[in-house]
PDB file of N, CA and C in Angstrom:
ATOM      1  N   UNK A   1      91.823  97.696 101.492  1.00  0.00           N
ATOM      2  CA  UNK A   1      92.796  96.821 102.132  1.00  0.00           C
ATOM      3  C   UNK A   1      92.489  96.762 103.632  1.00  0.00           C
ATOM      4  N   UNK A   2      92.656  95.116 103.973  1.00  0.00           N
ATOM      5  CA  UNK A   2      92.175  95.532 105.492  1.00  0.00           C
ATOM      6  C   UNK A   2      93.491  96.182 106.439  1.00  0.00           C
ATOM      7  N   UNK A   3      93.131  96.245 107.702  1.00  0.00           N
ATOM      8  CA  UNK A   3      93.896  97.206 108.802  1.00  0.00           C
ATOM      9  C   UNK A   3      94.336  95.876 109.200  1.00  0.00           C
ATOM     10  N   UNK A   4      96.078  96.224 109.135  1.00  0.00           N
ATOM     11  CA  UNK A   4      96.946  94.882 110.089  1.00  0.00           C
ATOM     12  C   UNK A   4      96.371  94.828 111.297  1.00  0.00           C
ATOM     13  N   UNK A   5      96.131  93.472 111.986  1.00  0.00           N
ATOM     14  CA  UNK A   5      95.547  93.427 112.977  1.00  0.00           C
ATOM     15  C   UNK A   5      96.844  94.153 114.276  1.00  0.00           C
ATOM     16  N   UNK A   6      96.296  94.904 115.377  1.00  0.00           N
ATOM     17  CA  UNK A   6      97.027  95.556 115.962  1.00  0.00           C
ATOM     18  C   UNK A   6      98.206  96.721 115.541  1.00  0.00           C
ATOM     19  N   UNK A   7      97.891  96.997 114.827  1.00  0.00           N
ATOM     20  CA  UNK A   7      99.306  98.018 114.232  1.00  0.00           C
ATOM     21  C   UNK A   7      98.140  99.451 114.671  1.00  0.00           C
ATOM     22  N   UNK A   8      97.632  99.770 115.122  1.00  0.00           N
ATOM     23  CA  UNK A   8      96.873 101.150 115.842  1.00  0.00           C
ATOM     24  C   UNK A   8      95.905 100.487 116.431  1.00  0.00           C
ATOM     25  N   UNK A   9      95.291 101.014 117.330  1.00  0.00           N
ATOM     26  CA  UNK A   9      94.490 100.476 118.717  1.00  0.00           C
ATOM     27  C   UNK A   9      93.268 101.227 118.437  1.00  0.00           C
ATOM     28  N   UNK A  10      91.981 100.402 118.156  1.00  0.00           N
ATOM     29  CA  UNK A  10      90.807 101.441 118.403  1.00  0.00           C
ATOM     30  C   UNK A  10      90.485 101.685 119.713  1.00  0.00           C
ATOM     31  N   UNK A  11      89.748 102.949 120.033  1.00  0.00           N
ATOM     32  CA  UNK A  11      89.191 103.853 121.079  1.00  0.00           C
ATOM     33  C   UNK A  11      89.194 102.227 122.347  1.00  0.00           C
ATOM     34  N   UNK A  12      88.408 101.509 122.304  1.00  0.00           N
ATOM     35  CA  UNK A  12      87.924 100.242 123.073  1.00  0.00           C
ATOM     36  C   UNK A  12      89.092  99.416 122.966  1.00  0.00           C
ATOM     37  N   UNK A  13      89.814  99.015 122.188  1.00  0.00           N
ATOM     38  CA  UNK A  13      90.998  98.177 122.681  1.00  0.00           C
ATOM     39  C   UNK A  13      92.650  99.157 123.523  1.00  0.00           C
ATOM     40  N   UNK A  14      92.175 100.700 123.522  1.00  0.00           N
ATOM     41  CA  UNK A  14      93.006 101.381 123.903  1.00  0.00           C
ATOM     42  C   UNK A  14      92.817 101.313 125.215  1.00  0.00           C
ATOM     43  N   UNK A  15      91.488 101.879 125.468  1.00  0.00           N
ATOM     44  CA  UNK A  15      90.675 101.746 126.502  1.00  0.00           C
ATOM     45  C   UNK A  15      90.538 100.303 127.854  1.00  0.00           C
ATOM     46  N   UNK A  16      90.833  99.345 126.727  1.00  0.00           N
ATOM     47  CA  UNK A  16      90.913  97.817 127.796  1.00  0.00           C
ATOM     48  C   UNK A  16      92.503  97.928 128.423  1.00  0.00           C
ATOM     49  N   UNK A  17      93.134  98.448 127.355  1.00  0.00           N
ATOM     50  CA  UNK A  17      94.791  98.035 128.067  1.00  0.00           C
ATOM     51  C   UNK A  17      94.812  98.876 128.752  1.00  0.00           C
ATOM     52  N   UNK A  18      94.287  99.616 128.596  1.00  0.00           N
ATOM     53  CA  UNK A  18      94.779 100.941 129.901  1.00  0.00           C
ATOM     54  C   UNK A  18      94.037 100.652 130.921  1.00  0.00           C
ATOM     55  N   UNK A  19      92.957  99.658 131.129  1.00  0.00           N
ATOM     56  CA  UNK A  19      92.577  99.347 132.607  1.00  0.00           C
ATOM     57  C   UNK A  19      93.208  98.257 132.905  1.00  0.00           C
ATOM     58  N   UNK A  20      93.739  97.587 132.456  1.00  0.00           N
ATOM     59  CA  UNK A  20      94.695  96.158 132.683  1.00  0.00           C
ATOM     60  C   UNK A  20      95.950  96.746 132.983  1.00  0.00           C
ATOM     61  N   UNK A  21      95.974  97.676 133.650  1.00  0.00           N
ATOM     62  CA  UNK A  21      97.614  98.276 134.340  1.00  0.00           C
ATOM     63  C   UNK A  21      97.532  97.403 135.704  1.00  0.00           C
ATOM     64  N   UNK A  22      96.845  97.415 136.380  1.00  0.00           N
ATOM     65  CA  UNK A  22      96.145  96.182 137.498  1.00  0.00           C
ATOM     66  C   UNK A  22      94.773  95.812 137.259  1.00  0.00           C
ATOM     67  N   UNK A  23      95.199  94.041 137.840  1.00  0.00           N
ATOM     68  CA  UNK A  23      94.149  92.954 137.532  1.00  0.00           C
ATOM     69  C   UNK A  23      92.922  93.363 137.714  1.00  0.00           C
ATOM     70  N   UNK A  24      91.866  93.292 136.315  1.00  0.00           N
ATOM     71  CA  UNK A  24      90.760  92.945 136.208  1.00  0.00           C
ATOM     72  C   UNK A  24      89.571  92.188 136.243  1.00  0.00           C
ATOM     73  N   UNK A  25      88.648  92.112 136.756  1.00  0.00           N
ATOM     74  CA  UNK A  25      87.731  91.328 136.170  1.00  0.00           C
ATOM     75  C   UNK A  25      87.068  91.694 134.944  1.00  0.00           C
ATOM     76  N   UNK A  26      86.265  91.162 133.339  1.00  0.00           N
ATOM     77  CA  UNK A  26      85.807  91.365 132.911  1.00  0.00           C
ATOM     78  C   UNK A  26      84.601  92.889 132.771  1.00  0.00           C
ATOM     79  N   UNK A  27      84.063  92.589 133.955  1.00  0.00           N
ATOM     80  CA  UNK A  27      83.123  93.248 134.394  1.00  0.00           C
ATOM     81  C   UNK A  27      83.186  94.679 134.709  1.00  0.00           C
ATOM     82  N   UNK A  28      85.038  94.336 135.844  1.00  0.00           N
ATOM     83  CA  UNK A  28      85.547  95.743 135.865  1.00  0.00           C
ATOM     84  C   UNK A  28      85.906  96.769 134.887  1.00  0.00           C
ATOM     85  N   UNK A  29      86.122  95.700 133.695  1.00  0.00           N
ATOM     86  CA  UNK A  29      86.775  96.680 132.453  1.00  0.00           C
ATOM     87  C   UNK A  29      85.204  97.844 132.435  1.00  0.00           C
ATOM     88  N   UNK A  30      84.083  96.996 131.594  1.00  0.00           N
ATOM     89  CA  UNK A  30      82.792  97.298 131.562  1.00  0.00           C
ATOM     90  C   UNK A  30      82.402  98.515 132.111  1.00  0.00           C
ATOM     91  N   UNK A  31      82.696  98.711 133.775  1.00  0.00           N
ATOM     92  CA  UNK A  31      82.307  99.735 134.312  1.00  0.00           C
ATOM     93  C   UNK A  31      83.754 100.930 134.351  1.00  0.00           C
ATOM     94  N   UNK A  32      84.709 100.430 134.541  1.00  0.00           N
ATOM     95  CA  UNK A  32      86.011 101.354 133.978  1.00  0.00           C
ATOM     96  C   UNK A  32      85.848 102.198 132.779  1.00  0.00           C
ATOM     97  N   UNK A  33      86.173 101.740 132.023  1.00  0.00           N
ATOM     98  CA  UNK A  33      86.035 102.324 130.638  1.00  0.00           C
ATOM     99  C   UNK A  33      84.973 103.810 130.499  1.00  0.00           C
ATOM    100  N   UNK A  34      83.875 103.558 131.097  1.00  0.00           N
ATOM    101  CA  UNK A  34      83.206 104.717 130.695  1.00  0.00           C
ATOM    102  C   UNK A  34      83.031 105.712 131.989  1.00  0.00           C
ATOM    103  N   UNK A  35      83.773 105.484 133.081  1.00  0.00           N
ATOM    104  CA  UNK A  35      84.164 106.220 134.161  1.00  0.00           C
ATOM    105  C   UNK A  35      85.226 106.860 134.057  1.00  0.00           C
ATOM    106  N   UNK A  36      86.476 106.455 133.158  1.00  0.00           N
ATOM    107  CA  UNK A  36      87.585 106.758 132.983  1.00  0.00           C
ATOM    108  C   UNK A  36      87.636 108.071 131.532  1.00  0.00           C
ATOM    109  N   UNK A  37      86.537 107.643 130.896  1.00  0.00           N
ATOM    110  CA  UNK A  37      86.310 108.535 129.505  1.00  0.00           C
ATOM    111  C   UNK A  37      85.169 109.373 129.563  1.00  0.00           C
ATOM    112  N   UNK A  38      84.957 109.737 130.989  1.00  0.00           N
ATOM    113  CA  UNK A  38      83.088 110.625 131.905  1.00  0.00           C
ATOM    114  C   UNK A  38      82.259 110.128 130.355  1.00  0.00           C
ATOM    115  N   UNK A  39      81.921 108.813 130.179  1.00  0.00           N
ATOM    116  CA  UNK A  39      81.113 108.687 129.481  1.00  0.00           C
ATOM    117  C   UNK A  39      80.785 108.428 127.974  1.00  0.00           C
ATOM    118  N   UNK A  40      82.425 109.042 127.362  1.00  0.00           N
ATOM    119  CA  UNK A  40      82.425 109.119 125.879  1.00  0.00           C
ATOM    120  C   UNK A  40      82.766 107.593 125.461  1.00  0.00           C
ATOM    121  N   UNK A  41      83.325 107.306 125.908  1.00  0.00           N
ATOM    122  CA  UNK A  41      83.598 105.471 125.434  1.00  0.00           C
ATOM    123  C   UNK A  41      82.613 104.776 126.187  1.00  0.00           C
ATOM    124  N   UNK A  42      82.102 103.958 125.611  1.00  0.00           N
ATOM    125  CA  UNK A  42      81.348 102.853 125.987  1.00  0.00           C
ATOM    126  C   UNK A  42      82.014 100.991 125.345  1.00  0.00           C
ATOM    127  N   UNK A  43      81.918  99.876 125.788  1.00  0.00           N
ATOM    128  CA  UNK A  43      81.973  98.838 125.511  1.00  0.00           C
ATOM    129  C   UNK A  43      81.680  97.758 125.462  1.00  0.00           C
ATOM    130  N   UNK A  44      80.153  97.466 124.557  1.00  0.00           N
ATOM    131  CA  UNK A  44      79.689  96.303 125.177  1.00  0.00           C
ATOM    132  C   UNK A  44      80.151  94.973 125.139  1.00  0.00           C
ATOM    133  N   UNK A  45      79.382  94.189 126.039  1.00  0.00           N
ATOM    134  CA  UNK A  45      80.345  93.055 126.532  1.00  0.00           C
ATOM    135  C   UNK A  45      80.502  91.776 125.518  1.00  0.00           C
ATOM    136  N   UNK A  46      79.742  91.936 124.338  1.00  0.00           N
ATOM    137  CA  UNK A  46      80.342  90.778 123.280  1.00  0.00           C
ATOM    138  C   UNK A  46      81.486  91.510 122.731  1.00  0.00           C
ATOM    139  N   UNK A  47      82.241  92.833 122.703  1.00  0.00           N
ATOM    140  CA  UNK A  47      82.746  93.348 122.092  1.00  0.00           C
ATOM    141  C   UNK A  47      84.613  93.012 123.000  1.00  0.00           C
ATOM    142  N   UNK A  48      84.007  93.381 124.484  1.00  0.00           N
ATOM    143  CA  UNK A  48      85.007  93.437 125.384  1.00  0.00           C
ATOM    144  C   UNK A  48      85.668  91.574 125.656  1.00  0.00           C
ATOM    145  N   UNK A  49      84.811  90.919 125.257  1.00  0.00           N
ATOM    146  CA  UNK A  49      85.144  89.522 125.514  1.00  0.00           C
ATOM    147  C   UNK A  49      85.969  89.142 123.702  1.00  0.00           C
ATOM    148  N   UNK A  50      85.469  89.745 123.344  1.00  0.00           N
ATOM    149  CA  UNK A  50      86.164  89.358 121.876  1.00  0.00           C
ATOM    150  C   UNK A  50      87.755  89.720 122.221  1.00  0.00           C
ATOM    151  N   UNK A  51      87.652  90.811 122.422  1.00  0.00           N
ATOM    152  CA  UNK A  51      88.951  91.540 122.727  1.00  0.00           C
ATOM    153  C   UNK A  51      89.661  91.003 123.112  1.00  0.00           C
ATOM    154  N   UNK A  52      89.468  90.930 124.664  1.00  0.00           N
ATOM    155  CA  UNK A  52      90.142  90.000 125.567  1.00  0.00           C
ATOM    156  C   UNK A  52      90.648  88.226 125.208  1.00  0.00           C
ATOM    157  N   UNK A  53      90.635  88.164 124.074  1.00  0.00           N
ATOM    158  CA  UNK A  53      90.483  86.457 123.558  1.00  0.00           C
ATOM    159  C   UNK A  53      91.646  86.401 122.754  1.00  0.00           C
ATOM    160  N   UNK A  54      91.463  87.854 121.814  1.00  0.00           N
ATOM    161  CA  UNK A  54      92.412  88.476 120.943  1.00  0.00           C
ATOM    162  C   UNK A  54      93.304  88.923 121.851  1.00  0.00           C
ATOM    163  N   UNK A  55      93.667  89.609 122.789  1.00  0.00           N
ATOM    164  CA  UNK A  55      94.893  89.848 123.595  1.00  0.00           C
ATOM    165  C   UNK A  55      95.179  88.653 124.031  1.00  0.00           C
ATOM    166  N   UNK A  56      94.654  88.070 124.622  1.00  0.00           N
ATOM    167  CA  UNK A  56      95.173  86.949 125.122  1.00  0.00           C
ATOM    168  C   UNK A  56      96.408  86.028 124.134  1.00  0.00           C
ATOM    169  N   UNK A  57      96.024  85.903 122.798  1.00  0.00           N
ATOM    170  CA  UNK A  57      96.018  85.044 121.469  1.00  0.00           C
ATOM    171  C   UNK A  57      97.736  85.730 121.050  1.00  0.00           C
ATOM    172  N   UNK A  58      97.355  87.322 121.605  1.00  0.00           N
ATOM    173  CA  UNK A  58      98.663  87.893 121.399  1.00  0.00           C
ATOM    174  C   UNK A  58      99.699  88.101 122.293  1.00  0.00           C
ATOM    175  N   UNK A  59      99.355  87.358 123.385  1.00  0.00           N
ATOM    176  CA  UNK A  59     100.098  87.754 124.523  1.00  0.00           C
ATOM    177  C   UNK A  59      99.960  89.270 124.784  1.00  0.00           C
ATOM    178  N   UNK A  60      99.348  89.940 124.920  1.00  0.00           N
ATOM    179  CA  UNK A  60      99.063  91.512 125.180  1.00  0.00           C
ATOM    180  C   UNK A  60      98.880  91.471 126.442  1.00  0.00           C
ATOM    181  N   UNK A  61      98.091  90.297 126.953  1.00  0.00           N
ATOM    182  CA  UNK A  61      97.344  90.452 128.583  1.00  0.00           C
ATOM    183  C   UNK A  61      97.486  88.862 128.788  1.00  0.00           C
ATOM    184  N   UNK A  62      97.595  88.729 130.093  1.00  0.00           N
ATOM    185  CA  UNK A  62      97.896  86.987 130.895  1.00  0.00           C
ATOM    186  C   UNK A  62      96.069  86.956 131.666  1.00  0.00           C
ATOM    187  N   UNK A  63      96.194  85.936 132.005  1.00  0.00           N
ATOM    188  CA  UNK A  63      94.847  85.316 133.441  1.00  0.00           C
ATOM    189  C   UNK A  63      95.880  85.416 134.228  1.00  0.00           C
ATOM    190  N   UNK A  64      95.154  85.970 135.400  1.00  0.00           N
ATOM    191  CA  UNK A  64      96.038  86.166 136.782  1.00  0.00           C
ATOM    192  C   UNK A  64      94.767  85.266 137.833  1.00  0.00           C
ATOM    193  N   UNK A  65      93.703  85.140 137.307  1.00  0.00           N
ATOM    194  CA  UNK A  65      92.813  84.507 138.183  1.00  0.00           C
ATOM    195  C   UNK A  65      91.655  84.156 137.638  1.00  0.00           C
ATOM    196  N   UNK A  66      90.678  83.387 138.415  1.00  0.00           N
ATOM    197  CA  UNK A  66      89.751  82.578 138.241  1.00  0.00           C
ATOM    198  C   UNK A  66      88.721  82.442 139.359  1.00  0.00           C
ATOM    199  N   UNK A  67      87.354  83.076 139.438  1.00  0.00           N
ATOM    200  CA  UNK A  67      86.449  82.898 140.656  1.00  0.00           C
ATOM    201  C   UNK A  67      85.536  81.799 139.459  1.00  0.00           C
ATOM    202  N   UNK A  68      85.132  80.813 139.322  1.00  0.00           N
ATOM    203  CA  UNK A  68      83.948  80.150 138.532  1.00  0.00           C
ATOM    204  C   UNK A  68      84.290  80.704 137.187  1.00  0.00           C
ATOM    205  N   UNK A  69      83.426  81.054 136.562  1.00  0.00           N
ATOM    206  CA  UNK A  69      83.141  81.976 135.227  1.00  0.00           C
ATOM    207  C   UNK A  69      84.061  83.211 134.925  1.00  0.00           C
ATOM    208  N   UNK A  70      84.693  83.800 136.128  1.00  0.00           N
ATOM    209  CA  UNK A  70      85.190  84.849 136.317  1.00  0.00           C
ATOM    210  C   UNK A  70      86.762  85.066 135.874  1.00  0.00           C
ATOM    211  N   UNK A  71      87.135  85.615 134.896  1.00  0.00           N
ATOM    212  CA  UNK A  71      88.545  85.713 135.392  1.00  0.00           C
ATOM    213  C   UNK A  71      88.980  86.823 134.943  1.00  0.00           C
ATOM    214  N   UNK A  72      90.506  86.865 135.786  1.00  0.00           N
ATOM    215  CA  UNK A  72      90.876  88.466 136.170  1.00  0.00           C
ATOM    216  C   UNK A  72      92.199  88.384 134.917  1.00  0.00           C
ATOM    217  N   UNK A  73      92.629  89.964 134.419  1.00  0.00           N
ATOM    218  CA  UNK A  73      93.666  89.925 133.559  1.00  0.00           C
ATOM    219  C   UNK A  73      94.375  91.107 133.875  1.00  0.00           C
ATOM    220  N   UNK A  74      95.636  90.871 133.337  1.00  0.00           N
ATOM    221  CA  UNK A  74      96.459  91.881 133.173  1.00  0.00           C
ATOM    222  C   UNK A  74      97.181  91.943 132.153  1.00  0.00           C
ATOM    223  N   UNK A  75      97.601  93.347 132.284  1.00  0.00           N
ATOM    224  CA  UNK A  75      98.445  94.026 131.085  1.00  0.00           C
ATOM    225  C   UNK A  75     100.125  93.360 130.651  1.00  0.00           C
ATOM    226  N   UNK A  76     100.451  93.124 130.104  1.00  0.00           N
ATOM    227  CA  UNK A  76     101.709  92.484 129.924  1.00  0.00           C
ATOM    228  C   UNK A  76     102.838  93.078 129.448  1.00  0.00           C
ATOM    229  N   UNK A  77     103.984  92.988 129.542  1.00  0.00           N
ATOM    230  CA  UNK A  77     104.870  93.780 128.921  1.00  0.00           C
ATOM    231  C   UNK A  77     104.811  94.059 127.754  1.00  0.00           C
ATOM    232  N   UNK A  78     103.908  93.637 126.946  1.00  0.00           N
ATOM    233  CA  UNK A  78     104.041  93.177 125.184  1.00  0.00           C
ATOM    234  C   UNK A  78     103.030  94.381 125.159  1.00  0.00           C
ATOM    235  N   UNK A  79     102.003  94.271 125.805  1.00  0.00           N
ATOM    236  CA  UNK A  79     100.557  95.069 126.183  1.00  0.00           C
ATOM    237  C   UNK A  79     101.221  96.271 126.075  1.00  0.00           C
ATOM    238  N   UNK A  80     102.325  96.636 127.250  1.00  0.00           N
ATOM    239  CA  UNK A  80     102.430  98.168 127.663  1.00  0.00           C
ATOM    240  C   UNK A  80     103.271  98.643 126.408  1.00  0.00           C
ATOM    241  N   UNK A  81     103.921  97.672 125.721  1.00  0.00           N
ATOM    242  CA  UNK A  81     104.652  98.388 124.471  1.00  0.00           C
ATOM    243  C   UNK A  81     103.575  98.775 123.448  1.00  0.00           C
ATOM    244  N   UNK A  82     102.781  97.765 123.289  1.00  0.00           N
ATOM    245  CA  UNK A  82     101.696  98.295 122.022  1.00  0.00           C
ATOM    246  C   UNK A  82     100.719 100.216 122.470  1.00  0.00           C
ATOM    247  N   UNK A  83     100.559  99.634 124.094  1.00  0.00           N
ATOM    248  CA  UNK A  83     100.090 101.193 124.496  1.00  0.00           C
ATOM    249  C   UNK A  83     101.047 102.142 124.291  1.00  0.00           C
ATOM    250  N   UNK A  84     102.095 101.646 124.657  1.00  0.00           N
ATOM    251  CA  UNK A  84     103.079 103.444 124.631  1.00  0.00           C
ATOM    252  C   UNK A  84     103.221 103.339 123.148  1.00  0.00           C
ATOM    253  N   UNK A  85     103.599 102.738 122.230  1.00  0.00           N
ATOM    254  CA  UNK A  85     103.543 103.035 120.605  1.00  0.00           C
ATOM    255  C   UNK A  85     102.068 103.442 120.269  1.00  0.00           C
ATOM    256  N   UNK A  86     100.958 102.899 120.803  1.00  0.00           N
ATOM    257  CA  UNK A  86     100.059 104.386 120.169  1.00  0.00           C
ATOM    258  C   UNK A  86      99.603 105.449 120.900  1.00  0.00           C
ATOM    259  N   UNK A  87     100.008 105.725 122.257  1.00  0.00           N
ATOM    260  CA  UNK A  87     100.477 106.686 122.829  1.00  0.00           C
ATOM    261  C   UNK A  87     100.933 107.809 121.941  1.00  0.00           C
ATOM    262  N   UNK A  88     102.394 107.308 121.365  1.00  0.00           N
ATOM    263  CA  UNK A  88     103.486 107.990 120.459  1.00  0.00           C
ATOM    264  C   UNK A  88     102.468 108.682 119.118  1.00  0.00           C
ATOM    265  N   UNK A  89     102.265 107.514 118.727  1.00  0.00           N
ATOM    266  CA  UNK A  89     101.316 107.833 117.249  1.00  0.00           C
ATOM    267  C   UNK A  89     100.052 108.878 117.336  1.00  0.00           C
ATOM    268  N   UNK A  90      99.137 108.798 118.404  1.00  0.00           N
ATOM    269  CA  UNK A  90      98.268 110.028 118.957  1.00  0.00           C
ATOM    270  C   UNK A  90      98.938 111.058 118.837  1.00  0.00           C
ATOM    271  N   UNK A  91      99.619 111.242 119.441  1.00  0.00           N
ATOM    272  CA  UNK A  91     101.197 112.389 120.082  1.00  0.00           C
ATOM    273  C   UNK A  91     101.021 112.889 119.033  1.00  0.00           C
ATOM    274  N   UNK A  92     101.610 112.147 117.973  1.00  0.00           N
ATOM    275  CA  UNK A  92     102.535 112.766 116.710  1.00  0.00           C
ATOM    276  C   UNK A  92     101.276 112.870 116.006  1.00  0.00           C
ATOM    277  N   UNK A  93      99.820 112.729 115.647  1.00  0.00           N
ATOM    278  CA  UNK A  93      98.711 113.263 115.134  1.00  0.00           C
ATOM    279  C   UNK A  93      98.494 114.386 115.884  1.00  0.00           C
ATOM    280  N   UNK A  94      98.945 114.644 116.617  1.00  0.00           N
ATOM    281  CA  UNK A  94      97.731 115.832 117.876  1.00  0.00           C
ATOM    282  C   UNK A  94      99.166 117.073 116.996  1.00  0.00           C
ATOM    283  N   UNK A  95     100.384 117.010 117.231  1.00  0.00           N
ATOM    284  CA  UNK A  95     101.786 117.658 117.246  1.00  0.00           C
ATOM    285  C   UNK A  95     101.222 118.089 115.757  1.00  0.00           C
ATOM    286  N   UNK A  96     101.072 117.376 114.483  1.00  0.00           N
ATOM    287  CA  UNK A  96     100.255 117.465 113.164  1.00  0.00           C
ATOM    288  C   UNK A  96      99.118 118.599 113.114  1.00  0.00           C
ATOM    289  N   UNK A  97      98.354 118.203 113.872  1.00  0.00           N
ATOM    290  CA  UNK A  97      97.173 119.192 113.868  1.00  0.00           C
ATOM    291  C   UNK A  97      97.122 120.279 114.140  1.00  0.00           C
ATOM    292  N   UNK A  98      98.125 120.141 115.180  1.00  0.00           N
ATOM    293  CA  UNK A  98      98.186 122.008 116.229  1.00  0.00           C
ATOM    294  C   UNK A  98      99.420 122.808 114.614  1.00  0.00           C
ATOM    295  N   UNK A  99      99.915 121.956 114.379  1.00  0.00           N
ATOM    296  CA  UNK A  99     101.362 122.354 113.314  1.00  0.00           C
ATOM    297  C   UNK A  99     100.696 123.262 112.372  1.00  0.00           C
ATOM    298  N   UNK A 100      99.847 122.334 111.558  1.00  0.00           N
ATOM    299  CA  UNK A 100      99.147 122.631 110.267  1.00  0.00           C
ATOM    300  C   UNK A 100      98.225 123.723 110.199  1.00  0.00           C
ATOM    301  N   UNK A 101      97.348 123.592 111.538  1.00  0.00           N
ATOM    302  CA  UNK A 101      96.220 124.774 112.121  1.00  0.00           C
ATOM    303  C   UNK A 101      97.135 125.984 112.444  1.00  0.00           C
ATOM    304  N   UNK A 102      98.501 126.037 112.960  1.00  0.00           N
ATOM    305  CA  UNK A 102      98.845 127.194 113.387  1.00  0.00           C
ATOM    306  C   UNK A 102      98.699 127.378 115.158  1.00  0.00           C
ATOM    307  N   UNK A 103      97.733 126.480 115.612  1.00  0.00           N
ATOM    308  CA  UNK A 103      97.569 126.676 117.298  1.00  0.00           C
ATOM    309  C   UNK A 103      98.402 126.063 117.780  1.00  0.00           C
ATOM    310  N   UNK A 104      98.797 126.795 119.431  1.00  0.00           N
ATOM    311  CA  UNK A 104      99.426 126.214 120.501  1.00  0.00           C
ATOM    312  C   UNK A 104      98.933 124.780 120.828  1.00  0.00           C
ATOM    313  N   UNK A 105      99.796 124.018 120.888  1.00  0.00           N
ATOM    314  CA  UNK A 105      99.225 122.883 121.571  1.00  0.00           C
ATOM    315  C   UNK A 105      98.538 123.179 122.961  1.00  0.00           C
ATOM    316  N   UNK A 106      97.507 122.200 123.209  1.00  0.00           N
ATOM    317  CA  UNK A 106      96.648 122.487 124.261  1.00  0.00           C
ATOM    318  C   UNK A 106      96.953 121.210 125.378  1.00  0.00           C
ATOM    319  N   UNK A 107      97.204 121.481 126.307  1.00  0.00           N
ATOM    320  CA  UNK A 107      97.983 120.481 127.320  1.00  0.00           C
ATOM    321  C   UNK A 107      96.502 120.205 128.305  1.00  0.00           C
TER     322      UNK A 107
END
């Protein structure tokens, strides 16, 4: 069965909204993303433009601007709800794991 579109966020669409807290360029996401994760996430750019087409489509993220080819985005109220609900859902996997294993959660 496929995965409802947006009902959990992969690694790279978690990763885009959380740099769209302030306006982006494309480009910025690109170099964000794997500065923000020292390296473990990566996103290439047919992947990051798909994305961004799909947020858009969902209202997740607005255009705040336009240089030529260029344009800048941000996170939207709709955006920051889908982040803090899988925020929550991480949470409550990580709260699962430490439960079941017996370990302290690790902060």
């Amino acid at each position: 069965m496929a995965r409802e579109k947006f009902k959990t966020l992969t690694e790279q669409m978690f990763y885009t909204l959380l740099c769209l807290q302030t306006a982006c360029y494309g480009m910025d996401i690109l170099d964000c993303v794997p500065a923000m994760t020292n390296g473990r996430v990566n996103i290439g750019s047919g992947t990051l433009y798909t994305l961004l087409e799909q947020f858009l489509e969902m209202e997740m993220i607005r255009e705040v601007g336009a240089d030529g080819r260029r344009r800048s985005y941000i996170l939207t109220e709709k955006g920051k709800e889908m982040l803090d609900k899988e925020c929550r859902r991480l949470s409550a996997q990580l709260s699962d794991y430490y439960r079941i294993f017996g370990e302290e959660e690790k902060k």
